[in-house]
Protein backbone atom coordinates (compact mmCIF):
# COMPACT_ATOMS: atom_id res chain seq x y z
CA UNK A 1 -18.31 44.50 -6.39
CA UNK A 2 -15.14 42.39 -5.67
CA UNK A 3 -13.90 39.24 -7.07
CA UNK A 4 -11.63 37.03 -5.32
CA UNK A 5 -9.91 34.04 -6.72
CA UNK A 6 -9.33 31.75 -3.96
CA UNK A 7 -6.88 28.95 -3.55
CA UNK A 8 -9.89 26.52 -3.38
CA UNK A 9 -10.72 26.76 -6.96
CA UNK A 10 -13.27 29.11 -6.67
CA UNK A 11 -14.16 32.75 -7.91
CA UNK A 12 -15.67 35.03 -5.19
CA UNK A 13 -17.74 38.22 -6.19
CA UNK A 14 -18.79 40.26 -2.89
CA UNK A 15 -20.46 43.19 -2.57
CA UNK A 16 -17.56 45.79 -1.57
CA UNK A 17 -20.20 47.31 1.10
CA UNK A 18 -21.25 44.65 2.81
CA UNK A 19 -19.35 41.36 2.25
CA UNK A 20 -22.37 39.76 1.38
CA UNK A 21 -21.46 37.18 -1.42
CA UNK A 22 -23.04 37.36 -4.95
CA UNK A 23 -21.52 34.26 -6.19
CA UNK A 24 -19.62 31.70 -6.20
CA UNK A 25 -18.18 29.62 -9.12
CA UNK A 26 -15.18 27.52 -9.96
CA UNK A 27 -12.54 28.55 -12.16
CA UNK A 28 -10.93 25.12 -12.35
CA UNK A 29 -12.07 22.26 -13.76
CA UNK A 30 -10.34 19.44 -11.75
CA UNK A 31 -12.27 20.94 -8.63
CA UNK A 32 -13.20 17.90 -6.01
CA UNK A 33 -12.94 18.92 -2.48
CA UNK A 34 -16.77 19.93 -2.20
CA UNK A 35 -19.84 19.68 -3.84
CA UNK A 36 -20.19 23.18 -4.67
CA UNK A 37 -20.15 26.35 -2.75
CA UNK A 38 -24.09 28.07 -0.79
CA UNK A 39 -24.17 31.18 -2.90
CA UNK A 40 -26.29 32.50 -0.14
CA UNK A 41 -23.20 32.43 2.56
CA UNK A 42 -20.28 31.48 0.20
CA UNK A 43 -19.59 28.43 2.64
CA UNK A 44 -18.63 24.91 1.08
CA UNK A 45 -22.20 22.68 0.37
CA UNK A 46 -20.64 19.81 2.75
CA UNK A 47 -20.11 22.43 5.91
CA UNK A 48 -21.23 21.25 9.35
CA UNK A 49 -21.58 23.95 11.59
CA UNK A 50 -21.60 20.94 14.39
CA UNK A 51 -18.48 20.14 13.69
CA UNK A 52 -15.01 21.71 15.50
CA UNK A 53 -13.24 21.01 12.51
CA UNK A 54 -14.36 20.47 8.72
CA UNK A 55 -13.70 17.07 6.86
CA UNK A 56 -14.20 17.43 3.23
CA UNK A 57 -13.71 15.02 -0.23
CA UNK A 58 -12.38 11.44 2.05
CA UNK A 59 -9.77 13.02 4.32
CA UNK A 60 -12.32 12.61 7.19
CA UNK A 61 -9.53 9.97 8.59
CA UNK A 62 -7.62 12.69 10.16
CA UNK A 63 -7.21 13.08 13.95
CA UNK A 64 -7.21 16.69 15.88
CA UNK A 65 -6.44 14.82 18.61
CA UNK A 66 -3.94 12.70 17.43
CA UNK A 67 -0.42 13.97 15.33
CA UNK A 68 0.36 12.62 11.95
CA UNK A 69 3.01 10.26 11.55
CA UNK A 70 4.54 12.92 9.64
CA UNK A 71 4.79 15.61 12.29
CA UNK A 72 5.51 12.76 15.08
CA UNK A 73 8.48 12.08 12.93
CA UNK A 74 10.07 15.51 13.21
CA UNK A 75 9.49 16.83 16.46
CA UNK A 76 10.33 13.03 17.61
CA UNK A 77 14.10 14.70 18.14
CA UNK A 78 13.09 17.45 20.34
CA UNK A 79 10.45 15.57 22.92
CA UNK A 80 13.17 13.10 23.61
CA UNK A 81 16.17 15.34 24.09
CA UNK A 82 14.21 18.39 25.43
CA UNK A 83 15.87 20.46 22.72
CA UNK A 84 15.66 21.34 19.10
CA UNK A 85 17.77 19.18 16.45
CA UNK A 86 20.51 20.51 15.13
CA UNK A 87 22.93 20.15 12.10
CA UNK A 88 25.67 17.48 12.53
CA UNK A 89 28.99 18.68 13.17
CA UNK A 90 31.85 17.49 10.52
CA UNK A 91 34.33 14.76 11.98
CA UNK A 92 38.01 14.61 11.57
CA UNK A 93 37.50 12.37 9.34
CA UNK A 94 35.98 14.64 6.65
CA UNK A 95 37.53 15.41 3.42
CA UNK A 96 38.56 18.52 3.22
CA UNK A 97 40.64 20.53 0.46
């Protein structure tokens, strides 16, 4: 057996042979980005398997198709220009011991 604690707030035990998960419980108590986890396939309860990409706990507002105003914002620079940002360069006018 193997036990994994995973970044999602949950505590893996596999079978070392196979892969083939035993369990599946969290080790957290604040955990609230699924329901629970199948112990059967060790997949989140709310998984789709229709779906391209997984929506879980209200962040189902998110576009694949679409960029986030955050990553708009920084690559903004470097569609306009047609090269990568760079540091400004001091002035004349900076103080300098």
């Amino acid at each position: 057996m193997i036990t994994h604690s995973a970044r999602n707030g949950y505590l893996y035990t596999m079978d070392r042979f196979n892969g083939q998960i035993i369990g599946a419980k969290p080790y957290m108590d604040n955990v609230n980005w699924t329901k629970g986890i199948d112990q059967k396939t060790g997949k989140p309860i709310d998984y789709d398997p229709s779906k391209e990409i997984q929506t879980y706990a209200g962040i189902a507002n998110l576009s694949p198709t679409r960029p986030s105003r955050k990553s708009a914002r920084r690559s903004s620079a470097a569609t306009i220009t047609g090269r990568r940002p760079t540091a400004p360069t001091p002035s004349s006018s900076t103080y300098r011991p």
